[in-house]
Protein backbone atom coordinates (compact mmCIF):
# COMPACT_ATOMS: atom_id res chain seq x y z
CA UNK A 1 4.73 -6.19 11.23
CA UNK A 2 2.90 -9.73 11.04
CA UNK A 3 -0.48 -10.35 10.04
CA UNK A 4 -1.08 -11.52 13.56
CA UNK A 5 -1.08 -8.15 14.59
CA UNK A 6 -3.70 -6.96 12.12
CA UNK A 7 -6.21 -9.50 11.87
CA UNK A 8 -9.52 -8.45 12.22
CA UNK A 9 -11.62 -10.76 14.33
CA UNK A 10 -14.63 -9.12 14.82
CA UNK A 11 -16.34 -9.64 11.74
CA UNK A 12 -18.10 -12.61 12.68
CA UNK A 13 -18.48 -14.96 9.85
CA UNK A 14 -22.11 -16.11 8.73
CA UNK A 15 -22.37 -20.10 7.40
CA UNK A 16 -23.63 -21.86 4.51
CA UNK A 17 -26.91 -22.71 6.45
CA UNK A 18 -27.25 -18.88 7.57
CA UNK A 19 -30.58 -17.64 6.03
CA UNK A 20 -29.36 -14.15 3.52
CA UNK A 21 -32.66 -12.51 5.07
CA UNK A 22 -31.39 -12.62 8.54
CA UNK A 23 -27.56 -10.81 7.80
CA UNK A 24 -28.25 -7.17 8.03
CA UNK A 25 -25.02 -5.27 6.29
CA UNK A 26 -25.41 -2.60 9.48
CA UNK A 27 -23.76 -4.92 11.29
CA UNK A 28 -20.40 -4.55 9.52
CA UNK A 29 -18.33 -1.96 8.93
CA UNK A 30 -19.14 0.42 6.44
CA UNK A 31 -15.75 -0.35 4.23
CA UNK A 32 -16.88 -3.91 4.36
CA UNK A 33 -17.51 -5.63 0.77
CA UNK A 34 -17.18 -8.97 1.51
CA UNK A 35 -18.84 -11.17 4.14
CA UNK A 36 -16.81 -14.33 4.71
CA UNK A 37 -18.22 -17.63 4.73
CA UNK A 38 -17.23 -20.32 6.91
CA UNK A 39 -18.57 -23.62 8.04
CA UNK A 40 -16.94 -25.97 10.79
CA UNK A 41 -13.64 -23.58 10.67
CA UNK A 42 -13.12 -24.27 7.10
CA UNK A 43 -13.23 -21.25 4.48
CA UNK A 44 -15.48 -22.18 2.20
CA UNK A 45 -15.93 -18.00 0.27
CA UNK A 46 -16.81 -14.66 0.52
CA UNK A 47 -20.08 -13.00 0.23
CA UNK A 48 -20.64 -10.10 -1.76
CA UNK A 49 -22.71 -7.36 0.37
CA UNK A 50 -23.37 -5.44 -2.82
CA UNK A 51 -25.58 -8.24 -4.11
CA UNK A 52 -27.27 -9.22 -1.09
CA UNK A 53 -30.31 -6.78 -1.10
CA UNK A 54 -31.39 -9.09 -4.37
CA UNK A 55 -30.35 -12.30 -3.34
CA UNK A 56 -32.63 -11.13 0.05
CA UNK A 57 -35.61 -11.23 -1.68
CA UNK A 58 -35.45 -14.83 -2.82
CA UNK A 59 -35.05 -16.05 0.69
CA UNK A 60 -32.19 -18.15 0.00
CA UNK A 61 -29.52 -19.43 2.67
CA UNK A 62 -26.05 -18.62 2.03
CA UNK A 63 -24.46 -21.87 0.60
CA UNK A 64 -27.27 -21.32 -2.71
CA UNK A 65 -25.61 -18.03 -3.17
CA UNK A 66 -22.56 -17.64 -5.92
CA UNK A 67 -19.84 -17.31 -3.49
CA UNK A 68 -16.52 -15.25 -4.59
CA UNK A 69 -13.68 -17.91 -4.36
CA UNK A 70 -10.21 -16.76 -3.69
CA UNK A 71 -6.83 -18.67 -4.41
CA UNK A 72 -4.33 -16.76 -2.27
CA UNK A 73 -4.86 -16.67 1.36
CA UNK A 74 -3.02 -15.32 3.88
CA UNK A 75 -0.85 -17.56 6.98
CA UNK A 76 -0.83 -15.30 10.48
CA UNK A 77 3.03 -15.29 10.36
CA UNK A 78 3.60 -13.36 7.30
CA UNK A 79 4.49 -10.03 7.10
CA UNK A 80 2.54 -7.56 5.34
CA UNK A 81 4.75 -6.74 2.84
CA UNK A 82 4.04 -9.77 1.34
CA UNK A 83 0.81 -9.41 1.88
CA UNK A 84 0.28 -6.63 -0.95
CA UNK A 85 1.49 -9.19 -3.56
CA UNK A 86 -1.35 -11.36 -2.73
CA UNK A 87 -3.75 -8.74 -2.89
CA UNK A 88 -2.99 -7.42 -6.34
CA UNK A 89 -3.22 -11.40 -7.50
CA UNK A 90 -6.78 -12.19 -5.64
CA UNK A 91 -7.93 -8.38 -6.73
CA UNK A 92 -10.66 -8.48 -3.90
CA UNK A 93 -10.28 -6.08 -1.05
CA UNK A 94 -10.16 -8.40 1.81
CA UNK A 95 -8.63 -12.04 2.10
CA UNK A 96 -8.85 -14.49 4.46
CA UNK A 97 -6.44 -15.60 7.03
CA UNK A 98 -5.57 -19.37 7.84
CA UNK A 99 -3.70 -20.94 10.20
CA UNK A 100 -1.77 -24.08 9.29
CA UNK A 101 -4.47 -26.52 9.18
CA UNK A 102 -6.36 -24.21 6.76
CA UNK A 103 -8.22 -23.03 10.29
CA UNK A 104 -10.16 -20.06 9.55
CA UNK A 105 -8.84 -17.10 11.68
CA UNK A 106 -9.98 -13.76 10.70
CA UNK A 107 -9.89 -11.39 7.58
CA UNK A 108 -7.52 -8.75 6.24
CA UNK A 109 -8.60 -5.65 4.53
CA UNK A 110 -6.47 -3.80 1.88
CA UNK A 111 -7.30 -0.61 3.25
CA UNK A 112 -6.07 -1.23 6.67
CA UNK A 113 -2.78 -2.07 5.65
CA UNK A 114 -2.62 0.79 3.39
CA UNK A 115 -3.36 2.60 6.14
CA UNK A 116 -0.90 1.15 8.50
CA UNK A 117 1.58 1.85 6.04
CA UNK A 118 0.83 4.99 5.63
CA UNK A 119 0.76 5.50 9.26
CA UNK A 120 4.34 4.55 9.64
CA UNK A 121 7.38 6.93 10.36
CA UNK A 122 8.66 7.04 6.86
CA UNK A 123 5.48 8.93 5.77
CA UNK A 124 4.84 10.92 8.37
CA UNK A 125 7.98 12.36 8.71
CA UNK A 126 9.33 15.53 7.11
CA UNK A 127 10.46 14.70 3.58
CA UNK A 128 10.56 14.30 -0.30
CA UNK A 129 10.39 12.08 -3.02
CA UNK A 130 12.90 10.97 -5.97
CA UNK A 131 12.75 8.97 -8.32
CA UNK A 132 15.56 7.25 -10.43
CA UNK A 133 15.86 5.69 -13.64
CA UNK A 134 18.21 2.21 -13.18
CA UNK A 135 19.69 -0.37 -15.32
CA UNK A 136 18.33 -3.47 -13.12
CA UNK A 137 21.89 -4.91 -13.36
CA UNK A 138 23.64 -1.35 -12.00
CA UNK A 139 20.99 -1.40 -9.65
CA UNK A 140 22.57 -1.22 -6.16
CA UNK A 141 20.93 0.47 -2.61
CA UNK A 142 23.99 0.20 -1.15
CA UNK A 143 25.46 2.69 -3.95
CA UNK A 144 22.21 4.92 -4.10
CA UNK A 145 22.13 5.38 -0.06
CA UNK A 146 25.34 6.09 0.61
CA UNK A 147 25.29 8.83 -2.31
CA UNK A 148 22.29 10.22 -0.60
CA UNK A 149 23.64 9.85 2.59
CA UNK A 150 26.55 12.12 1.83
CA UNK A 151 24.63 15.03 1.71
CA UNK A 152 23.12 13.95 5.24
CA UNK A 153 20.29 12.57 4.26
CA UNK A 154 18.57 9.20 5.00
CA UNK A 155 16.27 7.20 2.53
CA UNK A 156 13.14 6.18 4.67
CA UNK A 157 11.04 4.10 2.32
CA UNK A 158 11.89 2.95 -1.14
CA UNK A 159 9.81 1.07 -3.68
CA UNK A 160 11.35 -0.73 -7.06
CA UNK A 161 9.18 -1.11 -10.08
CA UNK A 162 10.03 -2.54 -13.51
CA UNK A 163 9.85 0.63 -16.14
CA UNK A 164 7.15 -0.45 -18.30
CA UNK A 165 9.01 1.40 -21.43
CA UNK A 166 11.95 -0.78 -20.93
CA UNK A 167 13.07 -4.19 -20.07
CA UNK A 168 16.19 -3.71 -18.99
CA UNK A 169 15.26 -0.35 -16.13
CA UNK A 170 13.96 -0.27 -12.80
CA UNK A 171 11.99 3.34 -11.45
CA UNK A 172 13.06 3.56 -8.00
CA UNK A 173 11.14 5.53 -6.31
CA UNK A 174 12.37 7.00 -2.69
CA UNK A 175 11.56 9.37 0.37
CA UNK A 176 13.57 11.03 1.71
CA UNK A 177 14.21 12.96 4.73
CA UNK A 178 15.07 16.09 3.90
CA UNK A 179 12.52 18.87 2.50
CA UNK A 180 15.07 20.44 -0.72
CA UNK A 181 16.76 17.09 -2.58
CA UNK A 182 18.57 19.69 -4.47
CA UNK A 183 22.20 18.77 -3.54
CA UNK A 184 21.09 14.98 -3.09
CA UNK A 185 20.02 15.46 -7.06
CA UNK A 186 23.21 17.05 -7.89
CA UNK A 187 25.44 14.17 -6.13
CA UNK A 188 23.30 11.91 -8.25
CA UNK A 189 23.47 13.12 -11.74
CA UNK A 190 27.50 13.50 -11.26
CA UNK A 191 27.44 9.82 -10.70
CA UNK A 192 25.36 9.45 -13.90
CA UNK A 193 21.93 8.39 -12.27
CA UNK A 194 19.22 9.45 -14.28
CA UNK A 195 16.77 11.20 -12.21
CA UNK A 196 13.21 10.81 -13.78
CA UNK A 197 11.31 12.92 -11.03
CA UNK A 198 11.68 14.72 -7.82
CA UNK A 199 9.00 16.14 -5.62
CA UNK A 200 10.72 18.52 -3.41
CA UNK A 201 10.44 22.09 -1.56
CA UNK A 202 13.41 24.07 -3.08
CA UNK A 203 15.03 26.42 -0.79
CA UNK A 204 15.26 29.42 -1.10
CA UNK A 205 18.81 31.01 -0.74
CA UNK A 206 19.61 34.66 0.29
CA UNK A 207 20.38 35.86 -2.72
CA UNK A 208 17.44 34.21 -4.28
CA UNK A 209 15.65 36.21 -1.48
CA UNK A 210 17.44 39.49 -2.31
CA UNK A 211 16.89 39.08 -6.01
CA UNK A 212 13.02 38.82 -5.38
CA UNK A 213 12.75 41.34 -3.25
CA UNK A 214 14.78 43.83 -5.58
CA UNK A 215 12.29 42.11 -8.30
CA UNK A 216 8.98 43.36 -5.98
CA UNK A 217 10.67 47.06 -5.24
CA UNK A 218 11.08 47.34 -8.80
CA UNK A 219 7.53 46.41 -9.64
CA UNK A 220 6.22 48.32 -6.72
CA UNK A 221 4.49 45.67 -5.30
């Protein structure tokens, strides 16, 4: 998915000439922290709608306001995945979006992609997680899937991190679409992967059913 296709263009943009007393924050959405600021297409910052009740009352315009300047912005052709990375560097929760020329365009919010991604089939869909402990230069998907794929199983979403103990480990972390990873874990470990944590729904077997319910007749409950 593109940026293109998330861009929000309805926030309309005040100017550096725009008087603070006449932007009323009703007017935006209510997950809205930053107003951005553009003159003649060009990005010039972002407004901070915390501050503006105070800045109101010295009747300034917005251009005499301390603007929030941002470094990264954000090209309509780029998918969103790399649009997390830029997030985490800028640290605000919205960035601007800029055509070639450096054209203002519209804004993206970090909660909207966070919500598109958790919106998507591989979190929605019946599953689990598990997590693996990896020496980064073992570290192969290939491997992993087809290892969880032998117990007929499909990964759906999978995020690498470095381990922050280590510097020679990656924590994947995986979902998975199956509610018990129970055999998935055991095909795992017998290849030596080191499974750090798995959040799962074990199932119950028959016998585990029989020896509970001998377990409840015996207590009388």
């Amino acid at each position: 998915m593109l940026v293109s296709e998330v861009v929000q263009k309805s926030v309309v943009p005040v100017s550096l000439s725009t008087l603070l007393v006449d932007i009323n924050p009703e007017n935006y959405p209510d997950n809205l922290q930053y107003l951005p600021v553009v003159e003649d297409e060009a990005f010039k910052g972002f407004l901070s709608l915390a501050d503006l009740p105070l800045d109101q009352e010295l009747n300034e315009l917005v251009g005499q306001c301390d603007l929030e300047q941002v470094n990264e912005s954000i090209s309509p052709n780029q998918h969103i995945f790399e649009v997390m990375v830029l997030f985490q560097k800028s640290a605000l929760s919205v960035l601007p979006v800029l055509d070639e020329e450096k054209r203002y365009e519209g804004i993206v919010q970090l909660d909207r992609i966070l919500n598109i991604l958790a919106g998507s089939y591989a979190f929605q869909s019946e599953g689990a997680i598990l997590v693996l402990s990896v020496a980064a230069i073992d570290y192969s998907l290939a491997e992993i899937s087809r290892l969880v794929e032998s117990n007929q199983a499909k990964i759906l979403a999978v995020m690498v991190e470095a381990d922050s103990f280590t510097h020679d480990k990656l924590l994947v972390h995986m979902r998975i679409n199956q509610p018990d990873l129970s055999r998935v874990v055991a095909t795992l470990e017998r290849f030596s992967y080191h499974v750090v944590e798995v959040h799962h729904t074990t199932e119950v077997t028959s016998l585990d059913q029989e020896r509970l319910d001998q377990l409840m007749k015996y207590l009388g409950i």
